[in-house]
PDB file of N, CA and C in Angstrom:
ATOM      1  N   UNK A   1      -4.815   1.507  12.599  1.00  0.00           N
ATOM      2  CA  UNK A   1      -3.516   2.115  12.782  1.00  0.00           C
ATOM      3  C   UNK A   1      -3.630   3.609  12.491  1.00  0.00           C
ATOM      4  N   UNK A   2      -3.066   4.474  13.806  1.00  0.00           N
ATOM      5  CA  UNK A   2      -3.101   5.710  12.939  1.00  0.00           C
ATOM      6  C   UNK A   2      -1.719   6.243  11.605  1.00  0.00           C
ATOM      7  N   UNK A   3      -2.537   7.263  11.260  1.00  0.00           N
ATOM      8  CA  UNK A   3      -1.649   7.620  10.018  1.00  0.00           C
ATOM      9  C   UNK A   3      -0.414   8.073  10.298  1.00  0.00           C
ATOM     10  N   UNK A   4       0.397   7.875   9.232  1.00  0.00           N
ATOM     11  CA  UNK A   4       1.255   8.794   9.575  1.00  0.00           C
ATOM     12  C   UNK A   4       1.810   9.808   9.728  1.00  0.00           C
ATOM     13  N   UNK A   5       0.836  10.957   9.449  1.00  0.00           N
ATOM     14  CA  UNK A   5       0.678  12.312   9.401  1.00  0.00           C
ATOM     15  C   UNK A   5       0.044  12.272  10.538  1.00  0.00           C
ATOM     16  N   UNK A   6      -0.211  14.044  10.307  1.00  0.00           N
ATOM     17  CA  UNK A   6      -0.323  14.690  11.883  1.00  0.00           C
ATOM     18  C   UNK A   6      -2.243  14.926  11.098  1.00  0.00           C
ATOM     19  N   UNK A   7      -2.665  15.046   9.838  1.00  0.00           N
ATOM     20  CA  UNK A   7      -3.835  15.084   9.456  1.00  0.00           C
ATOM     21  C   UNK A   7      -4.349  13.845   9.403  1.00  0.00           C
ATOM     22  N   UNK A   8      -5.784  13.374   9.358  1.00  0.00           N
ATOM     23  CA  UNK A   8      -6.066  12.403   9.075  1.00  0.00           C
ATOM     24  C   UNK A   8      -6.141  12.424   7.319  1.00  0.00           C
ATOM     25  N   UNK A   9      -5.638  11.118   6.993  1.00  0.00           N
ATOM     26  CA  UNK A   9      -6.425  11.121   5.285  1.00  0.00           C
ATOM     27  C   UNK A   9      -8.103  11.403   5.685  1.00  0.00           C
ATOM     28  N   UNK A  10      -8.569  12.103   4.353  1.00  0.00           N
ATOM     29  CA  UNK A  10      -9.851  12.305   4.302  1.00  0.00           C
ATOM     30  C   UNK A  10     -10.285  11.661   2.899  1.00  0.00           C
ATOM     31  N   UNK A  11     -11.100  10.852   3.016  1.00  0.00           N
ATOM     32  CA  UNK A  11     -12.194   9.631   1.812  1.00  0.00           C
ATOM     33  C   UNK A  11     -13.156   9.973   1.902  1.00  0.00           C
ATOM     34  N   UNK A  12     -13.987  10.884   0.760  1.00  0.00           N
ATOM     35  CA  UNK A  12     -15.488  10.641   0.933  1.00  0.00           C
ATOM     36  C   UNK A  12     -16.156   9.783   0.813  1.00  0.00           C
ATOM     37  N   UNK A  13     -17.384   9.862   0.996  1.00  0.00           N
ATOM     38  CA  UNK A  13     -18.599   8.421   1.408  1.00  0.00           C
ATOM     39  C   UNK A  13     -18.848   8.898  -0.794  1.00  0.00           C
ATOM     40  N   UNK A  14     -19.276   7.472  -0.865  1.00  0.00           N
ATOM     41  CA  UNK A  14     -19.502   7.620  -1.902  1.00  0.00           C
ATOM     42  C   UNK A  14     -20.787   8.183  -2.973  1.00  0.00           C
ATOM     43  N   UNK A  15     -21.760   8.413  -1.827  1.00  0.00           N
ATOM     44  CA  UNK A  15     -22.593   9.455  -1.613  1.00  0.00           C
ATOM     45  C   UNK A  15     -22.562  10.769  -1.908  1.00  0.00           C
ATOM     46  N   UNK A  16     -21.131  11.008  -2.101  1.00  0.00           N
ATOM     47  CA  UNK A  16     -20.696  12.502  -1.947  1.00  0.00           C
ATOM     48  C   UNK A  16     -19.898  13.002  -2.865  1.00  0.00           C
ATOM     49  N   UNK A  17     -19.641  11.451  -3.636  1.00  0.00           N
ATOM     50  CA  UNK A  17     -18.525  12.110  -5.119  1.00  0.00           C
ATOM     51  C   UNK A  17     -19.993  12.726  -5.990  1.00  0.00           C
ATOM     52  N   UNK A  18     -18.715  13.496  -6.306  1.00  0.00           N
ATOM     53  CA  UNK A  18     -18.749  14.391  -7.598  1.00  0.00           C
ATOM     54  C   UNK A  18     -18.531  14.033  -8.651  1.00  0.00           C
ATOM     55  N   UNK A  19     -19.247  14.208  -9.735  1.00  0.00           N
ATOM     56  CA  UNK A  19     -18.266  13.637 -10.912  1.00  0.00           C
ATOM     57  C   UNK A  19     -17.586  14.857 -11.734  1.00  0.00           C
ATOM     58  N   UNK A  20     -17.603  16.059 -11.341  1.00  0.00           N
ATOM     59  CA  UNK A  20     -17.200  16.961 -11.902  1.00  0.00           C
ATOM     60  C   UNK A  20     -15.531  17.280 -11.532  1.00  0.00           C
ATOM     61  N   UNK A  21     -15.687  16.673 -10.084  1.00  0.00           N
ATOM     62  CA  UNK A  21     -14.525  16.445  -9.030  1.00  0.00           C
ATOM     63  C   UNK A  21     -13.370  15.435  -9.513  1.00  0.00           C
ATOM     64  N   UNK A  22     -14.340  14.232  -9.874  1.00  0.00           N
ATOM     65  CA  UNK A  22     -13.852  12.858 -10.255  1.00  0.00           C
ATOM     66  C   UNK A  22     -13.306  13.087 -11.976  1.00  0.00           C
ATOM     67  N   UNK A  23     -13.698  13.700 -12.547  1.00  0.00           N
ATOM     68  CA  UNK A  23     -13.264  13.982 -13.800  1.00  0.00           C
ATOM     69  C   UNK A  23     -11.794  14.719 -13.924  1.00  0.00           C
ATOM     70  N   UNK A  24     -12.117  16.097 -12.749  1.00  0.00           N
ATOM     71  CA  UNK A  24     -11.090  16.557 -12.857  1.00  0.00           C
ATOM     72  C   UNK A  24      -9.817  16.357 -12.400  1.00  0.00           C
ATOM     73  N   UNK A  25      -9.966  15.221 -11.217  1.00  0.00           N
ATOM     74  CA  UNK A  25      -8.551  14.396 -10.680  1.00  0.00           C
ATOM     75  C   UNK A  25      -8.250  13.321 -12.137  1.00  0.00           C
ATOM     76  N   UNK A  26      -9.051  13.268 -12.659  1.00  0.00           N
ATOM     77  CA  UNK A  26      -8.649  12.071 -13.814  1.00  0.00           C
ATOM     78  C   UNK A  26      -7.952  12.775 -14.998  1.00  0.00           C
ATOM     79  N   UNK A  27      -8.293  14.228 -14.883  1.00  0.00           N
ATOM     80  CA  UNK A  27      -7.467  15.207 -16.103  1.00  0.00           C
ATOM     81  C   UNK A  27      -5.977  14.968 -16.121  1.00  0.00           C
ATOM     82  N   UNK A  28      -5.343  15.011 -15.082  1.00  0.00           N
ATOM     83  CA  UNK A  28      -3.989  15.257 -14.954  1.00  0.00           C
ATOM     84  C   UNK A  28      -3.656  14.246 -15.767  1.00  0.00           C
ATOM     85  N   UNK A  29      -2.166  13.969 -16.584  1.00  0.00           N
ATOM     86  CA  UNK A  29      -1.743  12.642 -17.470  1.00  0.00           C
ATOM     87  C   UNK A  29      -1.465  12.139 -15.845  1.00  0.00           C
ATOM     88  N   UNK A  30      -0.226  12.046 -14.926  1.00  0.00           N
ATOM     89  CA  UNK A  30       0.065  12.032 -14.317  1.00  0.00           C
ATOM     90  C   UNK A  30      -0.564  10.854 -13.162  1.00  0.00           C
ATOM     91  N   UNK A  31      -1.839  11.408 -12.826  1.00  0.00           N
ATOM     92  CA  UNK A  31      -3.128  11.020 -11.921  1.00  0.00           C
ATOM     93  C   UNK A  31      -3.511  10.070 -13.255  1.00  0.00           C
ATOM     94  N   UNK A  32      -4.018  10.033 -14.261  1.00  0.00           N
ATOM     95  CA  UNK A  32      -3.964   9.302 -15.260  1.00  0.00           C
ATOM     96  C   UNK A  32      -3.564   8.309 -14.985  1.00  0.00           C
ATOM     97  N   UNK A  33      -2.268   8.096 -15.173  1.00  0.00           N
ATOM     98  CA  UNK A  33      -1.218   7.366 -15.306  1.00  0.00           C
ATOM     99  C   UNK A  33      -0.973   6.786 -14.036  1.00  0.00           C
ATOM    100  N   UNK A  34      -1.465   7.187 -12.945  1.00  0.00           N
ATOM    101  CA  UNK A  34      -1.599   6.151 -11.127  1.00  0.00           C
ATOM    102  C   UNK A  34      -3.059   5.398 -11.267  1.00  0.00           C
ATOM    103  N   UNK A  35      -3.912   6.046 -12.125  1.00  0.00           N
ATOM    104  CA  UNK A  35      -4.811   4.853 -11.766  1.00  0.00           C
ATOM    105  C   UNK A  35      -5.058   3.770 -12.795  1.00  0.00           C
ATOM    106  N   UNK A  36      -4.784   3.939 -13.944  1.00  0.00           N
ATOM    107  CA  UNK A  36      -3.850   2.800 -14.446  1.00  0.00           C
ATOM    108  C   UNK A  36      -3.349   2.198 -14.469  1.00  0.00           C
ATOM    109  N   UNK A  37      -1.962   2.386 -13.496  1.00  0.00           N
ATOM    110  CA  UNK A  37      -1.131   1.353 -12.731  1.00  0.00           C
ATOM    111  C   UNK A  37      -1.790   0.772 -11.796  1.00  0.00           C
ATOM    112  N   UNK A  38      -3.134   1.351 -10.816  1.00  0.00           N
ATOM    113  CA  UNK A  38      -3.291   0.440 -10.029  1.00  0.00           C
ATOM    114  C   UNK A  38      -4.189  -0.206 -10.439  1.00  0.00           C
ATOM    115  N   UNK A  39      -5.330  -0.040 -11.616  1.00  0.00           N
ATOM    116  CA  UNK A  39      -5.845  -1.008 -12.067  1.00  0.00           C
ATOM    117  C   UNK A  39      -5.605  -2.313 -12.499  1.00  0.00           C
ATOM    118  N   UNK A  40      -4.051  -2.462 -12.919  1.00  0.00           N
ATOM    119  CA  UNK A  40      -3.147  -3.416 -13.313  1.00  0.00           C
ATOM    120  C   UNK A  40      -2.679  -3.730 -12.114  1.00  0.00           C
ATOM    121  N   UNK A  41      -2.388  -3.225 -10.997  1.00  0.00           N
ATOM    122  CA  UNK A  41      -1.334  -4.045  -9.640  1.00  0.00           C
ATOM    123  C   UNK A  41      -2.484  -3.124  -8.799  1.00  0.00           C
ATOM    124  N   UNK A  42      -3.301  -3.373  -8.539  1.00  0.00           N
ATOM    125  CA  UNK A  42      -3.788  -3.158  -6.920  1.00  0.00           C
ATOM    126  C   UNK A  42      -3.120  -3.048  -5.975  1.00  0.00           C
ATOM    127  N   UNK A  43      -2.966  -2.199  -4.600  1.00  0.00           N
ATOM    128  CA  UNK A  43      -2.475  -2.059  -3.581  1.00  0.00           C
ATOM    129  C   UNK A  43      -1.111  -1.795  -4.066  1.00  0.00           C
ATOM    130  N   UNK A  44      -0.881  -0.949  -4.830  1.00  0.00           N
ATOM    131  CA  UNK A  44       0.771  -0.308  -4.947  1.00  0.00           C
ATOM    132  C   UNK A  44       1.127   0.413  -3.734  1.00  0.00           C
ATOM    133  N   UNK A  45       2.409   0.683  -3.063  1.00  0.00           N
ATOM    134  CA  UNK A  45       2.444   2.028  -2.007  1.00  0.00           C
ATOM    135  C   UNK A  45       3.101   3.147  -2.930  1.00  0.00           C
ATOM    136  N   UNK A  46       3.139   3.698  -2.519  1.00  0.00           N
ATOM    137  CA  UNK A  46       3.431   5.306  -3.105  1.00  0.00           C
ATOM    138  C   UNK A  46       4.715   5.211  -3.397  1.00  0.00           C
ATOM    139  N   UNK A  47       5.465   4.634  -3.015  1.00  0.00           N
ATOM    140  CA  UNK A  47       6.928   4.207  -3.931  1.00  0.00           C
ATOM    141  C   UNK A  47       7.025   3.772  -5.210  1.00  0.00           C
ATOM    142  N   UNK A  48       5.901   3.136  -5.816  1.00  0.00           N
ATOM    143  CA  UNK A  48       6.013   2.196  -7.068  1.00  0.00           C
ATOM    144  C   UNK A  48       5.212   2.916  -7.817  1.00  0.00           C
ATOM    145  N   UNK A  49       5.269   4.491  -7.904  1.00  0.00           N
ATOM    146  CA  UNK A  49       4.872   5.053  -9.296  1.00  0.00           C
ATOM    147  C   UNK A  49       6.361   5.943  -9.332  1.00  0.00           C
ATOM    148  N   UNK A  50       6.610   6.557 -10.647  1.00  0.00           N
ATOM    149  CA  UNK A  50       6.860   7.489 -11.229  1.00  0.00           C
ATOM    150  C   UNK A  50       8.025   7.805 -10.642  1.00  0.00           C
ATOM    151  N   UNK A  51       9.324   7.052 -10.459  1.00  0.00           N
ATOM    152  CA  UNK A  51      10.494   7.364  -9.894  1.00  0.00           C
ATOM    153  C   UNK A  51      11.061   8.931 -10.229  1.00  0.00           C
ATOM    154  N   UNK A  52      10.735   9.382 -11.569  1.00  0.00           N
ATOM    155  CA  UNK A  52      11.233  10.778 -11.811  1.00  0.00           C
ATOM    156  C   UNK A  52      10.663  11.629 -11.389  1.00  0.00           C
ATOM    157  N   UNK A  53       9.575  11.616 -10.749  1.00  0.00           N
ATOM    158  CA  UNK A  53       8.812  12.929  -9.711  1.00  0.00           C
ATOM    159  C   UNK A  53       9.003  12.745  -8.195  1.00  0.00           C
ATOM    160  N   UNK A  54       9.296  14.136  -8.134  1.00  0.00           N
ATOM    161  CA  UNK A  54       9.539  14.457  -6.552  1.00  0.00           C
ATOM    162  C   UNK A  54       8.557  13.959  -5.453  1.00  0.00           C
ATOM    163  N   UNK A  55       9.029  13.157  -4.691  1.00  0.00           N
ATOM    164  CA  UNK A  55       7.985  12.675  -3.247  1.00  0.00           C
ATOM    165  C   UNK A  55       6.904  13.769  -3.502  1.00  0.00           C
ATOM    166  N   UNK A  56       7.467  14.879  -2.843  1.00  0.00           N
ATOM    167  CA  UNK A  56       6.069  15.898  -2.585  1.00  0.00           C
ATOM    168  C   UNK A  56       4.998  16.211  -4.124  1.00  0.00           C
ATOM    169  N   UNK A  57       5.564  16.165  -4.809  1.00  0.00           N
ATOM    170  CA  UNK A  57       4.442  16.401  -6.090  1.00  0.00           C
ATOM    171  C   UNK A  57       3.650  15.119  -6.214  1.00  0.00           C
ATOM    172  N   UNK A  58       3.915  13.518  -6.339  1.00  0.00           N
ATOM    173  CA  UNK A  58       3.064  12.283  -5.826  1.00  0.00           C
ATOM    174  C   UNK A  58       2.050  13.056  -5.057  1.00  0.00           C
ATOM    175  N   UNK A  59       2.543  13.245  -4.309  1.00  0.00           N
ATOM    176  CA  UNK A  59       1.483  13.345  -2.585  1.00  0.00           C
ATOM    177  C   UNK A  59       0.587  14.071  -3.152  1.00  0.00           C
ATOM    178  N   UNK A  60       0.860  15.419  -3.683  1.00  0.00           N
ATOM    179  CA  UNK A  60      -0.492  16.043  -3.982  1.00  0.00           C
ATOM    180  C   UNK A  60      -1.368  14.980  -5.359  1.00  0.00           C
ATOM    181  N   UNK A  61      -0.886  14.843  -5.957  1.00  0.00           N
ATOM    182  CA  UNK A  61      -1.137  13.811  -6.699  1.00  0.00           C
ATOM    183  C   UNK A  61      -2.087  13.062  -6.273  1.00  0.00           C
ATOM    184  N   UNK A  62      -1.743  11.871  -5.012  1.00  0.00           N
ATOM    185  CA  UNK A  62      -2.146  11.458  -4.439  1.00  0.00           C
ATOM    186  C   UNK A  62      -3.849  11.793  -3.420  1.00  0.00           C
ATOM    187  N   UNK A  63      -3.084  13.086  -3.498  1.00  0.00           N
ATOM    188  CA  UNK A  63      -4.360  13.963  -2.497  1.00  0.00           C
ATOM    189  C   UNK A  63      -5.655  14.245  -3.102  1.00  0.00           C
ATOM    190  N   UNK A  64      -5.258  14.826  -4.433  1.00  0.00           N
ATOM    191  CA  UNK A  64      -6.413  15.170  -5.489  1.00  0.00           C
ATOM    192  C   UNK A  64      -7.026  13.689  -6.141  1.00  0.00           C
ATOM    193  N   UNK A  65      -6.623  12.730  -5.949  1.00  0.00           N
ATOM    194  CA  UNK A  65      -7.241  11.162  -6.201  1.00  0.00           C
ATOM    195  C   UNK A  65      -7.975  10.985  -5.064  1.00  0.00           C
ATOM    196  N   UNK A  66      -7.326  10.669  -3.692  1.00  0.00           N
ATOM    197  CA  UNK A  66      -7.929  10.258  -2.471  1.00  0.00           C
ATOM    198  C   UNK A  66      -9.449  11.206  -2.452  1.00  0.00           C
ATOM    199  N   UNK A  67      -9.306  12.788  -2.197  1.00  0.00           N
ATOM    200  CA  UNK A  67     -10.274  13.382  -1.854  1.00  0.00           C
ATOM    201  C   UNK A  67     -11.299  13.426  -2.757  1.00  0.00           C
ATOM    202  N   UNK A  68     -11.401  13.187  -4.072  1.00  0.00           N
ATOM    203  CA  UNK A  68     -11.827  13.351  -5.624  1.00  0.00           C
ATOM    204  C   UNK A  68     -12.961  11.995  -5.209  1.00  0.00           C
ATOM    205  N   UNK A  69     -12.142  11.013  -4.570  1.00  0.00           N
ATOM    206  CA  UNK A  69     -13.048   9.336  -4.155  1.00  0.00           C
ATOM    207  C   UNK A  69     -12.477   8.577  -5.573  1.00  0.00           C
ATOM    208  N   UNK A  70     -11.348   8.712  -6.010  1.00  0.00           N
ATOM    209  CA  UNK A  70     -10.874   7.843  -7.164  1.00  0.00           C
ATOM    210  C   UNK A  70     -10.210   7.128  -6.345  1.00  0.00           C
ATOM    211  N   UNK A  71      -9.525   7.004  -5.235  1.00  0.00           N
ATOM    212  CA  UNK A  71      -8.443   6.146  -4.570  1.00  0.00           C
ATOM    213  C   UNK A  71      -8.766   5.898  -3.078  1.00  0.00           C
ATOM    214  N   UNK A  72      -8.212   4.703  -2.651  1.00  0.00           N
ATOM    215  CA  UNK A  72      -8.341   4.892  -1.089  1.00  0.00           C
ATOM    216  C   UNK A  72      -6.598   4.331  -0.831  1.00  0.00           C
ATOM    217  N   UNK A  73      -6.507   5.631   0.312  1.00  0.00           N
ATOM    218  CA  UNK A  73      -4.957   5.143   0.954  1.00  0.00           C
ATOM    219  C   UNK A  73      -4.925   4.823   1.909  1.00  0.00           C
ATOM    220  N   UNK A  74      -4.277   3.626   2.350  1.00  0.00           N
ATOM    221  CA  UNK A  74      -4.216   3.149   3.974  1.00  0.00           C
ATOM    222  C   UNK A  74      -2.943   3.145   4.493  1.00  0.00           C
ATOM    223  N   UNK A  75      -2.270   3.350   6.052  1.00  0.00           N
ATOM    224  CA  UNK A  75      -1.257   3.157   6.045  1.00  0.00           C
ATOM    225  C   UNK A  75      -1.204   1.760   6.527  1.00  0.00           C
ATOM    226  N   UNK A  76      -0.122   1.009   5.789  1.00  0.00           N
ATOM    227  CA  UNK A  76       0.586  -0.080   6.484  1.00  0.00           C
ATOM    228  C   UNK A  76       1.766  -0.566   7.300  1.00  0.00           C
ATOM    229  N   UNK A  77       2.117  -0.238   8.295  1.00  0.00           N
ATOM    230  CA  UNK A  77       3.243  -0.345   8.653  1.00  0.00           C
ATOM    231  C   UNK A  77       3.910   1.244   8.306  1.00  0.00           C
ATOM    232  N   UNK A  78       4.994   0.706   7.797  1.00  0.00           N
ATOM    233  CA  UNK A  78       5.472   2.576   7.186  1.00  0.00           C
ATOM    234  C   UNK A  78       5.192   2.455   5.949  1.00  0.00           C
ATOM    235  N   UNK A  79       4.424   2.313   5.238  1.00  0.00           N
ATOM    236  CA  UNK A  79       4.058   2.586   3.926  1.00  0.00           C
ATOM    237  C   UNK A  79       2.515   2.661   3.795  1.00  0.00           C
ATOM    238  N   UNK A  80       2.384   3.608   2.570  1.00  0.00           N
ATOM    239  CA  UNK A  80       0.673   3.942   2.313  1.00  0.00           C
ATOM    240  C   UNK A  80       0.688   3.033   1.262  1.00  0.00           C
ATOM    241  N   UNK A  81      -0.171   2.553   1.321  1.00  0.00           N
ATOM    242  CA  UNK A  81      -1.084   1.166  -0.121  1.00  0.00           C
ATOM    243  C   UNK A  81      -2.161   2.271  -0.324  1.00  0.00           C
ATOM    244  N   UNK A  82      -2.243   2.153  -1.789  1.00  0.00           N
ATOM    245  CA  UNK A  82      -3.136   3.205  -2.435  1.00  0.00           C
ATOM    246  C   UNK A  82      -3.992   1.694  -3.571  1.00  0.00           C
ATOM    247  N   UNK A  83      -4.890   1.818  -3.221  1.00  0.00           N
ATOM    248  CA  UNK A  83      -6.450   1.167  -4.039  1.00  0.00           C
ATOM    249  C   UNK A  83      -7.614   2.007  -4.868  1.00  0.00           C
ATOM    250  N   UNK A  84      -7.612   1.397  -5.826  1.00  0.00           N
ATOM    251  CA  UNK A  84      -8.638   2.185  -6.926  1.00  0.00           C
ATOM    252  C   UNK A  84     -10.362   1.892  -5.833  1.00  0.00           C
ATOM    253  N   UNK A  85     -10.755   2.951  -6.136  1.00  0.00           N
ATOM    254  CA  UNK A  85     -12.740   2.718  -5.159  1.00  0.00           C
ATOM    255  C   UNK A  85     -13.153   2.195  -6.180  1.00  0.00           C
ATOM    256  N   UNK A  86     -13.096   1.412  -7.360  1.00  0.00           N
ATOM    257  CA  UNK A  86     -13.777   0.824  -8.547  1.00  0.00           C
ATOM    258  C   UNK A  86     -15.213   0.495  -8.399  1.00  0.00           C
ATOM    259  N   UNK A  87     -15.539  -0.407  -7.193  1.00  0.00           N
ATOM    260  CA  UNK A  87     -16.721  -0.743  -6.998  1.00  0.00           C
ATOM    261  C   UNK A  87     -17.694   0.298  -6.465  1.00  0.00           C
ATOM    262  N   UNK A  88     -16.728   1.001  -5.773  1.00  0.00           N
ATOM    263  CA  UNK A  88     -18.038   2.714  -5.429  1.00  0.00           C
ATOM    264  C   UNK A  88     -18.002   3.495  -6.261  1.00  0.00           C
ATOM    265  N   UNK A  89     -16.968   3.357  -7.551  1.00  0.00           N
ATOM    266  CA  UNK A  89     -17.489   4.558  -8.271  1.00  0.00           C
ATOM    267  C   UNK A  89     -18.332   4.016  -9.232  1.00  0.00           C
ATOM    268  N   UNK A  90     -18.356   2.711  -9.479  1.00  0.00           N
ATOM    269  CA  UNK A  90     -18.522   2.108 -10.182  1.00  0.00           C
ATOM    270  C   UNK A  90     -20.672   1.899 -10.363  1.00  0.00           C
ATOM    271  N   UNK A  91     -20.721   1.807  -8.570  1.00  0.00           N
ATOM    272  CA  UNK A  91     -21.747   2.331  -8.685  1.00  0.00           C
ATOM    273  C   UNK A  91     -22.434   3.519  -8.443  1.00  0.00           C
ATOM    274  N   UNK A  92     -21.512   4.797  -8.435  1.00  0.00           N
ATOM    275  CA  UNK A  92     -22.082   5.922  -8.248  1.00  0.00           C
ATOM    276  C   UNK A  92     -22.025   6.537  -9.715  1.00  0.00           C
ATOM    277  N   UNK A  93     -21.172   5.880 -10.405  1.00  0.00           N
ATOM    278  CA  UNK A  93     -20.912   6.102 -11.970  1.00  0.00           C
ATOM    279  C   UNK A  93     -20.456   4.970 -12.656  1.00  0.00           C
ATOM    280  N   UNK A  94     -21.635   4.198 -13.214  1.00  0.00           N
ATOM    281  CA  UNK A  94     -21.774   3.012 -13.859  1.00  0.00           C
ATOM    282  C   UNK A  94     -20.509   3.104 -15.093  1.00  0.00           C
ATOM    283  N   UNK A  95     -19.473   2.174 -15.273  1.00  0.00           N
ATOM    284  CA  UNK A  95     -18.853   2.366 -16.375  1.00  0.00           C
ATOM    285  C   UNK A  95     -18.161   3.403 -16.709  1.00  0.00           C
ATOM    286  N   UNK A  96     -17.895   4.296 -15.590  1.00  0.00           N
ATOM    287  CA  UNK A  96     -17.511   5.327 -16.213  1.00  0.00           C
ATOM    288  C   UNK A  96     -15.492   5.261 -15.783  1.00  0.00           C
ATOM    289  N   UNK A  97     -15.110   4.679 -14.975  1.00  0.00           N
ATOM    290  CA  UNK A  97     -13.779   3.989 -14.507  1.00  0.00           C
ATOM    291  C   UNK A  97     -12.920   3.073 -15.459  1.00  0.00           C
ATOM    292  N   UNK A  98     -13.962   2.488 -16.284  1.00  0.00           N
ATOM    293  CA  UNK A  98     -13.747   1.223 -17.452  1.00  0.00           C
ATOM    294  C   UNK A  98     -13.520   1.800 -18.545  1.00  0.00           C
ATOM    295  N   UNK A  99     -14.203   3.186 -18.941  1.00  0.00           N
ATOM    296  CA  UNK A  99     -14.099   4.121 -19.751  1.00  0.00           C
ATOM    297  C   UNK A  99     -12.729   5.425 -19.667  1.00  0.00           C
ATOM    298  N   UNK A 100     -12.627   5.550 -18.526  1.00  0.00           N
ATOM    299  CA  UNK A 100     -11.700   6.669 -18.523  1.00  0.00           C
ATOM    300  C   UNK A 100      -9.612   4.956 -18.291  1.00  0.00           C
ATOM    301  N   UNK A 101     -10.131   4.145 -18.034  1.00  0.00           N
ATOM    302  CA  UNK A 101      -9.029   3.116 -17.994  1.00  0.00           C
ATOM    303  C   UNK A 101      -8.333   2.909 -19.171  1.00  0.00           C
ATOM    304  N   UNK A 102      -9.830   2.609 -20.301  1.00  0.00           N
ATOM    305  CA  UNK A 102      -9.000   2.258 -21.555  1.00  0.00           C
ATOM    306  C   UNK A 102      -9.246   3.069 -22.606  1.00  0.00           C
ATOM    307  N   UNK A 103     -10.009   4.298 -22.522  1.00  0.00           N
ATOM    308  CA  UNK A 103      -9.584   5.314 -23.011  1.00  0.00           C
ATOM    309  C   UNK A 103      -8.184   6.211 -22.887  1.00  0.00           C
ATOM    310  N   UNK A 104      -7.806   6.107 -21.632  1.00  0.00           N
ATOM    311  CA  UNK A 104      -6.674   6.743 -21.150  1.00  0.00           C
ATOM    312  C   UNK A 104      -5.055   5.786 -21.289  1.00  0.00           C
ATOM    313  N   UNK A 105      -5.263   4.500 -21.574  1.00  0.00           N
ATOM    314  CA  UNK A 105      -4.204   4.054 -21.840  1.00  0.00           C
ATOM    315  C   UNK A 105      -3.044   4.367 -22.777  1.00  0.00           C
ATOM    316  N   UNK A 106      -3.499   4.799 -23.594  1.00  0.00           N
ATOM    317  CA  UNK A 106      -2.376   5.188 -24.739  1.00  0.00           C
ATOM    318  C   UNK A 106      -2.401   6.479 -24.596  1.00  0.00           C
ATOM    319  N   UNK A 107      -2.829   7.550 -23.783  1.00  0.00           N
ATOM    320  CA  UNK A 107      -2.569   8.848 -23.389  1.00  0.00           C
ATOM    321  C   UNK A 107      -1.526   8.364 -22.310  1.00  0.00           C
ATOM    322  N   UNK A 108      -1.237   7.791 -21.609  1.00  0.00           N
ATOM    323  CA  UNK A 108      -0.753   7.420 -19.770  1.00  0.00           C
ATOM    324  C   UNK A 108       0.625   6.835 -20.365  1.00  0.00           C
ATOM    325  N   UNK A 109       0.594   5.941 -21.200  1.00  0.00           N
ATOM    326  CA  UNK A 109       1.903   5.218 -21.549  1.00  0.00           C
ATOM    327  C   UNK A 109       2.824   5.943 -21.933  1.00  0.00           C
ATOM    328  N   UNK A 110       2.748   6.689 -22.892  1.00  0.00           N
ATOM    329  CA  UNK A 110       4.355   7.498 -23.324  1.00  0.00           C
ATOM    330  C   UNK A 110       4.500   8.340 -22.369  1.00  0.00           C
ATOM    331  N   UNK A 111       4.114   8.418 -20.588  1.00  0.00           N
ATOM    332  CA  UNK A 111       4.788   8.615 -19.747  1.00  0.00           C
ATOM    333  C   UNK A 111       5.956   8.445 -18.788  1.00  0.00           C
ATOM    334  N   UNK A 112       7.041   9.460 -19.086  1.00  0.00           N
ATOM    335  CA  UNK A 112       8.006   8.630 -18.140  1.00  0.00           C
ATOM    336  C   UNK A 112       7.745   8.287 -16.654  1.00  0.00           C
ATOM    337  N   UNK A 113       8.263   7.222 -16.379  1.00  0.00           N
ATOM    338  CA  UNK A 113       8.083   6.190 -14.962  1.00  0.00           C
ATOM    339  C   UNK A 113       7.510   5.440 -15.774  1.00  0.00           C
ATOM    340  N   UNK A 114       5.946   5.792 -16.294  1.00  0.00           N
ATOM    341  CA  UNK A 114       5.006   4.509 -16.258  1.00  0.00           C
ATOM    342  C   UNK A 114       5.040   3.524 -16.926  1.00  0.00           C
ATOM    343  N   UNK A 115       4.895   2.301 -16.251  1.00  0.00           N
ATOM    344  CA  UNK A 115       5.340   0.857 -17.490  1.00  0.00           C
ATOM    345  C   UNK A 115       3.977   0.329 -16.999  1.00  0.00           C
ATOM    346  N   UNK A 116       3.229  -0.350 -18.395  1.00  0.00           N
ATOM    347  CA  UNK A 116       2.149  -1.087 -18.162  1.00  0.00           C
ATOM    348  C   UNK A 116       2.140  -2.029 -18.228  1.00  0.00           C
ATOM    349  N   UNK A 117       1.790  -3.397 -17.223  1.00  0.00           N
ATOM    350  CA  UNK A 117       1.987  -4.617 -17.733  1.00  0.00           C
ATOM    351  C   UNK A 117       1.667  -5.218 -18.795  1.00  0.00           C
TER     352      UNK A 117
END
C-alpha cells in the first residue's frame, strides 16, 4: 500500500544503524516513553500515545525513531502501526533494547499520556 504522504517513510537496513543515532532517538523522555509503550502493546498507531502532544510534534517524534532504526511504521488502511525493530537491533546491538526498556521505565512513567500496563 502506498503511504500516505507524498514522501516515502524511510527505514534503514539494519546494516546501517548507528548506535550513536540509536542512542540519541532514545534520549528524548518522550521517544522514551513510545518505545516502551510499544514494547508492552506492539503495533500501536500513532493515535494511542500521548493525547497531550500536538499531532505534528508525535510525527517528528516518530521520524527520529523510524530513521534512527528503533521503529518500523506501516500504513494500514488510514492509520500508521508503529513496531519496535527489537530483533534487528537486537542483533546489531545485543541487549542493548532490554537495557535502555527497563532502565528507562521509571524515567518514561511520570510522563503525562503515558500509562504502563
Amino acid at each position: 500500500m502506498a503511504s500516505r504522504t507524498s514522501s516515502p517513510l524511510v527505514h534503514p537496513d539494519a546494516a546501517d544503524f548507528d548506535l550513536f543515532t540509536v542512542m540519541s532517538a532514545l534520549s528524548d523522555p518522550t521517544r522514551l516513553g513510545i518505545v516502551i509503550m510499544l514494547s508492552n502493546d506492539p503495533g500501536l498507531n500513532c493515535g494511542g500515545f500521548y493525547r497531550d502532544v500536538t499531532p505534528s510534534v508525535l510525527t517528528r517524534h516518530f521520524r527520529v525513531l523510524r530513521e534512527a532504526g528503533v521503529i518500523r511504521q506501516e500504513d494500514v488502511g488510514n492509520q500508521r502501526v508503529n513496531t519496535l525493530r527489537k530483533d534487528e537491533l537486537d542483533r546489531r546491538f545485543p541487549g542493548l533494547l532490554d537495557l535502555v526498556i527497563n532502565e528507562g521505565a521509571d524515567r518514561a512513567a511520570p510522563f503525562p499520556g503515558l500509562s504502563l500496563p
